[in-house]
C-alpha atoms as a PDB file:
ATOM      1  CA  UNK A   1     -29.918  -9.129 -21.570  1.00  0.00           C
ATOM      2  CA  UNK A   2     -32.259 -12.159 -21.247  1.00  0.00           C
ATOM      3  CA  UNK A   3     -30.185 -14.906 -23.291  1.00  0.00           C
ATOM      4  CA  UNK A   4     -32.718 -17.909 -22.625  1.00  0.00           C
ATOM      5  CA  UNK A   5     -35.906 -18.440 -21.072  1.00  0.00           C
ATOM      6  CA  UNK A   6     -35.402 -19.499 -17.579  1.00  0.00           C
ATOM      7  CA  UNK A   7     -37.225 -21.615 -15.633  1.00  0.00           C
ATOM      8  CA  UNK A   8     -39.897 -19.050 -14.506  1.00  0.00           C
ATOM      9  CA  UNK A   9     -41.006 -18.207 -18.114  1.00  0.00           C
ATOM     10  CA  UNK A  10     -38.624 -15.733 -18.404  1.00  0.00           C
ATOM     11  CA  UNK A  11     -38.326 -14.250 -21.316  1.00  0.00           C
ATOM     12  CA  UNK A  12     -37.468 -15.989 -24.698  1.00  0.00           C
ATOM     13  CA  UNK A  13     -34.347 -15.566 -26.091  1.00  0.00           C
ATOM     14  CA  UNK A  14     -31.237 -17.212 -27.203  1.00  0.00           C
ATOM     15  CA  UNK A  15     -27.982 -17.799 -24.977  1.00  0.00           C
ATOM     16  CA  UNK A  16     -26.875 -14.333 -25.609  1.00  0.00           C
ATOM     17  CA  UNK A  17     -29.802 -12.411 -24.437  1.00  0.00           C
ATOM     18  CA  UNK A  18     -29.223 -13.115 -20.779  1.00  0.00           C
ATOM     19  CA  UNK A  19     -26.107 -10.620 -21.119  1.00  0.00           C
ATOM     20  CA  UNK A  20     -27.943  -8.071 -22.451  1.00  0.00           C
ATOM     21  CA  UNK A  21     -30.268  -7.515 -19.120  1.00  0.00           C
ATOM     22  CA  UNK A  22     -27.078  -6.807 -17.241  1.00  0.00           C
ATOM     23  CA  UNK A  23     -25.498  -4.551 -19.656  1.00  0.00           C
ATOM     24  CA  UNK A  24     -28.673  -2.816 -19.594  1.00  0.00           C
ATOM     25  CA  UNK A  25     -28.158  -1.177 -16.636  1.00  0.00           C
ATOM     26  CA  UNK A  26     -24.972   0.128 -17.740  1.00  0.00           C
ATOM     27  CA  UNK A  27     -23.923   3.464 -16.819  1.00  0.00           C
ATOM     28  CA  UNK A  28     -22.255   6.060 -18.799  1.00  0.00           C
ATOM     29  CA  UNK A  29     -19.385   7.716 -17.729  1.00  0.00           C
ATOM     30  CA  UNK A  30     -17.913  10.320 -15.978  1.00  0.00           C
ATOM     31  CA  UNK A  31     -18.462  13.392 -13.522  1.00  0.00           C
ATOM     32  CA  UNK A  32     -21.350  15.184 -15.242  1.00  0.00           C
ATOM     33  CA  UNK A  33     -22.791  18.381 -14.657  1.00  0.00           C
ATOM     34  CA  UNK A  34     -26.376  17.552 -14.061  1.00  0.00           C
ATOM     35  CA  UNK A  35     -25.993  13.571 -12.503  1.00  0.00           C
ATOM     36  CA  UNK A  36     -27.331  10.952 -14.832  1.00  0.00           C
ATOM     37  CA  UNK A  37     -29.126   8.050 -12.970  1.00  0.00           C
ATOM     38  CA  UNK A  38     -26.268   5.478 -12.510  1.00  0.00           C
ATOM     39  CA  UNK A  39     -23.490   5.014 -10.174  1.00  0.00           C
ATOM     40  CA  UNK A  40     -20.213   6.445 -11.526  1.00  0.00           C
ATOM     41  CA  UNK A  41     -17.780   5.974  -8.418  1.00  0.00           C
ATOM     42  CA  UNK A  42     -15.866   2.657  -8.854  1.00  0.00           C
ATOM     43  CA  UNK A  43     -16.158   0.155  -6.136  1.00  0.00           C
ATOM     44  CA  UNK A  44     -19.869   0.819  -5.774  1.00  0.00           C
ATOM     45  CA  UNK A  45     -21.730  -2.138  -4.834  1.00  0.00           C
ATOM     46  CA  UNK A  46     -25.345  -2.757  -5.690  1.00  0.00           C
ATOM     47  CA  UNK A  47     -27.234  -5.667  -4.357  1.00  0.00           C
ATOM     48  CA  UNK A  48     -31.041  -6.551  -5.660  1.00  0.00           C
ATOM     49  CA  UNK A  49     -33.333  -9.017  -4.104  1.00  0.00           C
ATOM     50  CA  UNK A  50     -35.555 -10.851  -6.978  1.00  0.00           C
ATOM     51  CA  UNK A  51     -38.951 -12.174  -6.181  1.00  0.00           C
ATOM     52  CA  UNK A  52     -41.161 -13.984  -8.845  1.00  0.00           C
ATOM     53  CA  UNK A  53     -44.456 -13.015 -10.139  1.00  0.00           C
ATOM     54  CA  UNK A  54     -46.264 -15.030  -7.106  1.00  0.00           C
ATOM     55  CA  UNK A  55     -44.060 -12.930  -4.846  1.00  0.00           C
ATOM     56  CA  UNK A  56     -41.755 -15.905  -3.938  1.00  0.00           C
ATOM     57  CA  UNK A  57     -38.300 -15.235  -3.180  1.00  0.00           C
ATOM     58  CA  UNK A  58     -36.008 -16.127  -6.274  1.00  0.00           C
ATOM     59  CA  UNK A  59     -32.623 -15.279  -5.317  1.00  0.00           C
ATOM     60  CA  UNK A  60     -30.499 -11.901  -5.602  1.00  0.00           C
ATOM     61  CA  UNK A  61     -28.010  -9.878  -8.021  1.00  0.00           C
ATOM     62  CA  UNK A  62     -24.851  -7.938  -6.759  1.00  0.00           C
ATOM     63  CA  UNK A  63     -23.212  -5.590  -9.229  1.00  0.00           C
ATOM     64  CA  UNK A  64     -19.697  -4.059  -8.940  1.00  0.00           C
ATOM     65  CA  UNK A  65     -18.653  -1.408 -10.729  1.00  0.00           C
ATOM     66  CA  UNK A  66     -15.033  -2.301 -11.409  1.00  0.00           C
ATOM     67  CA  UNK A  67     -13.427   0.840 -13.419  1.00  0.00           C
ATOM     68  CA  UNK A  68     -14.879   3.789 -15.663  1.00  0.00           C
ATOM     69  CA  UNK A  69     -13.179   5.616 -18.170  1.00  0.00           C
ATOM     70  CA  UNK A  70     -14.085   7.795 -20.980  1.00  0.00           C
ATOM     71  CA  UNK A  71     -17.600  10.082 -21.602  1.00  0.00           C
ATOM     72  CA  UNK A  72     -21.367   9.538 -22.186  1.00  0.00           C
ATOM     73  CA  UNK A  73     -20.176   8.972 -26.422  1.00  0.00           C
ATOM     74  CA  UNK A  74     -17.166   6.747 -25.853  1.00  0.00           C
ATOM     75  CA  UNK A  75     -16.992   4.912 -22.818  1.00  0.00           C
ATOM     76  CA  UNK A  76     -15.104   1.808 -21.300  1.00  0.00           C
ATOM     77  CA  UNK A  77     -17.100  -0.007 -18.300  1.00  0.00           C
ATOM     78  CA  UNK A  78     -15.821  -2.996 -16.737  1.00  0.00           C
ATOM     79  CA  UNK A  79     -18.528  -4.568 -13.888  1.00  0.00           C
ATOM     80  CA  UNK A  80     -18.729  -7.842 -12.034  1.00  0.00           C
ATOM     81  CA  UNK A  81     -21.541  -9.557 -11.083  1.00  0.00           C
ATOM     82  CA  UNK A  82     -22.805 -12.634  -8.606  1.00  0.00           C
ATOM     83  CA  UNK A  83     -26.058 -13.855  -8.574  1.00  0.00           C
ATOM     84  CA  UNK A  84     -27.307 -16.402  -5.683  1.00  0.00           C
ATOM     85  CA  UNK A  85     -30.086 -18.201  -5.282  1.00  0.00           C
ATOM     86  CA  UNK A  86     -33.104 -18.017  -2.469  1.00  0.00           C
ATOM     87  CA  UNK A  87     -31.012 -20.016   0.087  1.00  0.00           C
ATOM     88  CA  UNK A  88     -27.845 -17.493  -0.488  1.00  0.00           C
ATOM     89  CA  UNK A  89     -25.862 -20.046  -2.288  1.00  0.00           C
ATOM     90  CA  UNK A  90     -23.841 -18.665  -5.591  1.00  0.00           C
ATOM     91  CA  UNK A  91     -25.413 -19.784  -9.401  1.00  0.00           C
ATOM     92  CA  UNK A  92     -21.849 -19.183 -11.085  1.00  0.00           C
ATOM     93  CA  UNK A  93     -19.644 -20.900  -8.385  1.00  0.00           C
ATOM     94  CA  UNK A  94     -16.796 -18.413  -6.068  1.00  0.00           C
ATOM     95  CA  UNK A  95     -15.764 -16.554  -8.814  1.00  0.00           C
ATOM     96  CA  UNK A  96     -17.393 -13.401  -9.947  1.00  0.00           C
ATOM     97  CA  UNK A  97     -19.230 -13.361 -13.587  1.00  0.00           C
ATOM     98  CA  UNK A  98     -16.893  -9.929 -14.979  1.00  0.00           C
ATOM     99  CA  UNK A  99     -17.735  -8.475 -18.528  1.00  0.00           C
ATOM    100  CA  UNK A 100     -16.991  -5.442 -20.077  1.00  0.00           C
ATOM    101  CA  UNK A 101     -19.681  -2.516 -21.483  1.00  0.00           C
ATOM    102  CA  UNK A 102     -18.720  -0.038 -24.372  1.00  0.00           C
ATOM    103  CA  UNK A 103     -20.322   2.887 -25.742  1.00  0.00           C
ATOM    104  CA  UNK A 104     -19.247   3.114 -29.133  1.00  0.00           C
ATOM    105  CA  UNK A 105     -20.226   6.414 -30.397  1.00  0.00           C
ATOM    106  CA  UNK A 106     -23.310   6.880 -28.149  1.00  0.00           C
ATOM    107  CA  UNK A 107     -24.297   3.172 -28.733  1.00  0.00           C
ATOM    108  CA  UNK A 108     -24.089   0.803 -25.895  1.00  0.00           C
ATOM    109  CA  UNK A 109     -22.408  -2.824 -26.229  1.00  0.00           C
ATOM    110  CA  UNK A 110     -21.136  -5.999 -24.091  1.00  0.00           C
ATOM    111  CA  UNK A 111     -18.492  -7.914 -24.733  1.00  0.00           C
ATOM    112  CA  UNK A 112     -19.681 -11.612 -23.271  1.00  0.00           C
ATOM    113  CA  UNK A 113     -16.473 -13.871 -22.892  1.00  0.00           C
ATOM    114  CA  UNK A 114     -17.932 -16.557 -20.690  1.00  0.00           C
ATOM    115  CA  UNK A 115     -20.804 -17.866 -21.777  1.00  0.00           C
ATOM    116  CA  UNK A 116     -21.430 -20.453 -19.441  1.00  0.00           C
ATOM    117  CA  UNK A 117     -21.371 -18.333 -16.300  1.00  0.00           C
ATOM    118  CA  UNK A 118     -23.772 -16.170 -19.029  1.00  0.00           C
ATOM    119  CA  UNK A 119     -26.602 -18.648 -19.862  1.00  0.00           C
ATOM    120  CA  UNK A 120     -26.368 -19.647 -15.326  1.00  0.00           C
ATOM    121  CA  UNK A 121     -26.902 -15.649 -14.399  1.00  0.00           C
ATOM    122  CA  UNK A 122     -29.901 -15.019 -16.936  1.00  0.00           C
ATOM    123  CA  UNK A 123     -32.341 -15.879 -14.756  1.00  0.00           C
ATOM    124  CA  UNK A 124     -31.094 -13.387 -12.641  1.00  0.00           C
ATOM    125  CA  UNK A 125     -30.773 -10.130 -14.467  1.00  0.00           C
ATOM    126  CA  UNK A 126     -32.814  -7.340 -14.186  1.00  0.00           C
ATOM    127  CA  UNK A 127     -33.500  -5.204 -17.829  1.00  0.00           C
ATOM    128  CA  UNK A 128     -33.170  -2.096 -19.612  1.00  0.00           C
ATOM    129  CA  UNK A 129     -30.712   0.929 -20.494  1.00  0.00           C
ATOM    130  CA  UNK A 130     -30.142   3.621 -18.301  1.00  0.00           C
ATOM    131  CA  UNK A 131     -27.154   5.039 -20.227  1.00  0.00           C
ATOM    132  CA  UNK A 132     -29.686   6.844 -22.717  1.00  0.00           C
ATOM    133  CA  UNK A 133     -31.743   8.341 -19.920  1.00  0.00           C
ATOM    134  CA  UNK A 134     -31.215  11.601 -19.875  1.00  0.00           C
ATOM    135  CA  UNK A 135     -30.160  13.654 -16.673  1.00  0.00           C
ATOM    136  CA  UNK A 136     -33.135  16.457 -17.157  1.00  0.00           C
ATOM    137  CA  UNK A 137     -36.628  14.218 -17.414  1.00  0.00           C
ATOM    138  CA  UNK A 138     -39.439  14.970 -16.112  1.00  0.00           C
ATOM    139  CA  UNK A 139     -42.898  13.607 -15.430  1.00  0.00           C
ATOM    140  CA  UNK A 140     -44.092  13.305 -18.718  1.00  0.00           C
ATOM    141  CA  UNK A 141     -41.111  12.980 -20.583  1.00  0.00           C
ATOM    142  CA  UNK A 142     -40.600  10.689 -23.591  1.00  0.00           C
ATOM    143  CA  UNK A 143     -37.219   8.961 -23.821  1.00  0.00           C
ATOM    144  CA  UNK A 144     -35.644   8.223 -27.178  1.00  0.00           C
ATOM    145  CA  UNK A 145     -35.612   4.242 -28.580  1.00  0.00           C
ATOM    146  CA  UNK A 146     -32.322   2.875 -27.750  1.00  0.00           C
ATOM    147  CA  UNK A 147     -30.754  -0.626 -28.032  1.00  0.00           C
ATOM    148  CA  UNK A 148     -28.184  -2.785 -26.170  1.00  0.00           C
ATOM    149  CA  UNK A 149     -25.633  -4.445 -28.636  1.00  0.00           C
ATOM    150  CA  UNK A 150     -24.329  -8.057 -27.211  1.00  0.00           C
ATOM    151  CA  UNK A 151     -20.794  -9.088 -28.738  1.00  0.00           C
ATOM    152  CA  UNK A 152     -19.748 -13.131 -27.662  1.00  0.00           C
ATOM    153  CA  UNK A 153     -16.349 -13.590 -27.610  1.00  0.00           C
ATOM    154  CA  UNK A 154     -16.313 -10.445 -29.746  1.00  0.00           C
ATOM    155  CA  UNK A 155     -17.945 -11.156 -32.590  1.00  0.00           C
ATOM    156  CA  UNK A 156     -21.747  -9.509 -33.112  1.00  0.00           C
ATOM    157  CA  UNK A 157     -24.558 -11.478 -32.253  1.00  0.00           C
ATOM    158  CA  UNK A 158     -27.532  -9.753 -31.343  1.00  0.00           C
ATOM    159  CA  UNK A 159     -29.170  -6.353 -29.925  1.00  0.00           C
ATOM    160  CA  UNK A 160     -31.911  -5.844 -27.428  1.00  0.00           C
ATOM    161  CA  UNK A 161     -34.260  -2.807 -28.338  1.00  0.00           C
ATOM    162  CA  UNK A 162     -36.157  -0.446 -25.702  1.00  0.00           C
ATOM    163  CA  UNK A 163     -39.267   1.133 -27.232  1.00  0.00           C
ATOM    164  CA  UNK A 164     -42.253   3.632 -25.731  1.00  0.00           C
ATOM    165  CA  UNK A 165     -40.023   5.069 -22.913  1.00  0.00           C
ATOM    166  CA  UNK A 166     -42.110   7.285 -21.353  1.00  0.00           C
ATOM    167  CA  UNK A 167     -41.683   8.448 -17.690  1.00  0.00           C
ATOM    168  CA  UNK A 168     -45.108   8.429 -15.891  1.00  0.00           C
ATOM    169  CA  UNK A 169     -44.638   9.471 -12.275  1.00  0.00           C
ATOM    170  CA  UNK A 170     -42.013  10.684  -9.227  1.00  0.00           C
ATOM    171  CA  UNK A 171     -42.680   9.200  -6.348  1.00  0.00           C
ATOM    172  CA  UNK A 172     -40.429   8.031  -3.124  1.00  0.00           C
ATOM    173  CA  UNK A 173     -39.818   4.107  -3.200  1.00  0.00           C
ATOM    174  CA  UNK A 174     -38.849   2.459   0.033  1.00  0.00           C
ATOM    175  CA  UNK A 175     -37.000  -0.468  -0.242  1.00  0.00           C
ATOM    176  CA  UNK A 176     -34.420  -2.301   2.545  1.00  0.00           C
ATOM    177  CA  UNK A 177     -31.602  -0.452   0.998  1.00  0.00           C
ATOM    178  CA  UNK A 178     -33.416   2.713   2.177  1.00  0.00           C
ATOM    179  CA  UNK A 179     -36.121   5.458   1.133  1.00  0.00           C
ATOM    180  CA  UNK A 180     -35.278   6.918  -2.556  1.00  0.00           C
ATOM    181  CA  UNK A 181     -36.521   9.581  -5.163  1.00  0.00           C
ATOM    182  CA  UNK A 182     -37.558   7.953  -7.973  1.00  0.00           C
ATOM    183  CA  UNK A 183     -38.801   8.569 -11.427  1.00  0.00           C
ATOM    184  CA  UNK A 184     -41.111   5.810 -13.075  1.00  0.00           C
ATOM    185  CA  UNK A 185     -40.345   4.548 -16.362  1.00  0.00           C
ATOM    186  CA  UNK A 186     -41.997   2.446 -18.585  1.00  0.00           C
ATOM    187  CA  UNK A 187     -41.216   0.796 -21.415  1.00  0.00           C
ATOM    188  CA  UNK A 188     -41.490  -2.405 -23.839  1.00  0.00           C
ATOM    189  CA  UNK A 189     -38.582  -4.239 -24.614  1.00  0.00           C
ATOM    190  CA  UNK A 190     -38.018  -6.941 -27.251  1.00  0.00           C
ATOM    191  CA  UNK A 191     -35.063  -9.261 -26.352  1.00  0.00           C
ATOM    192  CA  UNK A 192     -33.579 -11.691 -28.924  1.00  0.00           C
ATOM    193  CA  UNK A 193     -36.423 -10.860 -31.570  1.00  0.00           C
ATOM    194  CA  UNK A 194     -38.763 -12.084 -28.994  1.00  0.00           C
ATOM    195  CA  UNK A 195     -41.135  -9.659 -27.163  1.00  0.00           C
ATOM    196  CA  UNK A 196     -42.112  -7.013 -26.693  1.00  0.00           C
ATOM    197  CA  UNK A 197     -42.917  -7.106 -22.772  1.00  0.00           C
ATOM    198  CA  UNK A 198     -43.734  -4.241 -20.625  1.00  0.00           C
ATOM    199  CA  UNK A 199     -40.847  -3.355 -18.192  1.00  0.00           C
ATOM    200  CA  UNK A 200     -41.290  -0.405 -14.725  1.00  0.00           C
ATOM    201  CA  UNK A 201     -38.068   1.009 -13.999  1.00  0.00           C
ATOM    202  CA  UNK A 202     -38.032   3.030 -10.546  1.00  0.00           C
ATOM    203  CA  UNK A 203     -34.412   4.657 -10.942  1.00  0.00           C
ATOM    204  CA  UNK A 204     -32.627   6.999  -8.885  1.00  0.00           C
ATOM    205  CA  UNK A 205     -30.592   9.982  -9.805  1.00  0.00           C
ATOM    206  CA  UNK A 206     -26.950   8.900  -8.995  1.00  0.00           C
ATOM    207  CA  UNK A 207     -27.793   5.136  -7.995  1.00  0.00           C
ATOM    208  CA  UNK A 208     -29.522   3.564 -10.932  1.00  0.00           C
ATOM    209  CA  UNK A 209     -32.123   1.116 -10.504  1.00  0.00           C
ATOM    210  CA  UNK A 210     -33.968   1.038  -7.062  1.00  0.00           C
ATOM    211  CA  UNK A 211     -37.227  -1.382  -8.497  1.00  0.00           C
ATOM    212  CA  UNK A 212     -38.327  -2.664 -11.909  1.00  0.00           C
ATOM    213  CA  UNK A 213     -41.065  -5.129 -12.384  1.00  0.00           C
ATOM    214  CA  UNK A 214     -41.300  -7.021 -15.302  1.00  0.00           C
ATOM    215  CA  UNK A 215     -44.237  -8.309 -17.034  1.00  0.00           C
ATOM    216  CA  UNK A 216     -44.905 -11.131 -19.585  1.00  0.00           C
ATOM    217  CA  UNK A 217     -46.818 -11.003 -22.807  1.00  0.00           C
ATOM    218  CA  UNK A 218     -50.133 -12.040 -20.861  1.00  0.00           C
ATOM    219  CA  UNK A 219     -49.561  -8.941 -18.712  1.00  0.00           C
ATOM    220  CA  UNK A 220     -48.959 -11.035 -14.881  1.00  0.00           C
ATOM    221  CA  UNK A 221     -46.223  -9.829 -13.825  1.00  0.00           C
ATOM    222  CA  UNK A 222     -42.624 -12.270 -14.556  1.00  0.00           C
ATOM    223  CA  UNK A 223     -40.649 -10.939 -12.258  1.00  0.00           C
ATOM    224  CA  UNK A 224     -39.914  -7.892  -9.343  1.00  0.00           C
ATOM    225  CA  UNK A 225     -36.113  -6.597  -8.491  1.00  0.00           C
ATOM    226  CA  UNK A 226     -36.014  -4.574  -5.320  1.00  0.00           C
ATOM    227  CA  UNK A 227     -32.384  -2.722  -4.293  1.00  0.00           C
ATOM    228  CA  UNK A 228     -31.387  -3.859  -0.465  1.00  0.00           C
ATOM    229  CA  UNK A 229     -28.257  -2.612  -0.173  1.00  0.00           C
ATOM    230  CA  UNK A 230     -25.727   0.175  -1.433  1.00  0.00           C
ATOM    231  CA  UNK A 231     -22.279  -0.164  -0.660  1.00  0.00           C
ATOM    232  CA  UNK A 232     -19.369   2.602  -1.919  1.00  0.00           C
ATOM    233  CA  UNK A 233     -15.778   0.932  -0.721  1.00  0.00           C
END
């Protein structure tokens, strides 16, 4: 979902791809037999503390999951976000940045209406697509290509593509939100026809992402998201 590059070399893209890092953690939908990892209870609150490559603090990401209807083929998601800076103070203003995620057919788009609030949050999004993960991986496991379709102000615009998914390890992560079992998975993700650049996903079986760090073309690492809080109202 990187749309620009932000102001710690983030990665290269145009306005739109900033949307696409959100959407990326989009969840499919549902109550499932075997739990995908992704949150599918509305009102679930996800909060993600973002440190830069030097291990600064950068600022933080809190994701709502608004409402969830349909199945993992045809699906309508509607999430809000706010994104603050290292000081606490909100990028976007007092009113939450809300979008809407389809799945069209098994393929995954956002529908972008406000761009500004778009092109402020990039900076703060973390990447990738956990609604093609499948529930059953293991270590070792290769996970299909997918891609993230962006529509602004829904027209078509651009698609973010996540290649060489493997998963590589199971491990428990501890982070301030708590102590989670997570499966590693890495990818290399091309955002806006820029890239690629090597993304680790630590993700959770019914929470989504707990840690991802991602690297630039040079191979130090851009950025690190780390979960530090869950909330279910």
């Amino acid at each position: 979902m990187r749309l620009y590059e932000g102001h710690i070399g983030k990665i290269p893209g145009t306005a739109l791809g900033a949307v696409i890092a959100l959407v990326s953690l989009l969840s499919p939908v549902g109550a499932f037999a075997q739990q995908g990892f992704f949150s599918t209870k509305p009102g679930t609150v996800l909060k993600w503390e973002i440190h830069e490559g030097n291990g600064d603090l950068f600022g933080y990401c809190e994701e709502t999951l608004l409402s969830m209807q349909g199945d993992t083929r045809d699906a309508r998601i509607q999430y809000s976000y706010m994104f603050y800076d290292n000081a606490g103070n909100s990028v976007i203003g007092k009113d939450p940045f809300e979008f809407s995620v389809s799945i069209v057919s098994g393929e995954p788009r956002a529908n972008v209406t406000n761009i500004s609030k778009a092109i402020k949050s990039g900076d703060y999004m973390a990447v990738g697509d956990l609604s093609s993960i499948p529930p059953d991986i293991t270590v070792g496991s290769t996970i299909p290509d997918s891609k993230i379709v962006v529509k602004l102000l829904n027209v078509f615009n651009n698609s973010n593509r996540y290649t060489r998914r493997e998963v590589t390890g199971r491990e428990q992560v501890r982070v301030k939100a708590g102590t989670f079992d997570c499966y590693l998975v890495e990818d290399w993700e091309y955002f806006s026809g820029s890239g690629p650049f090597r993304v680790q996903s630590w993700i959770c079986r019914g929470v989504g992402l707990v840690r991802q760090v991602i690297y630039k073309k040079d191979g130090a690492v851009n950025q690190v998201f780390d979960l530090i809080e869950v909330k279910n109202n």
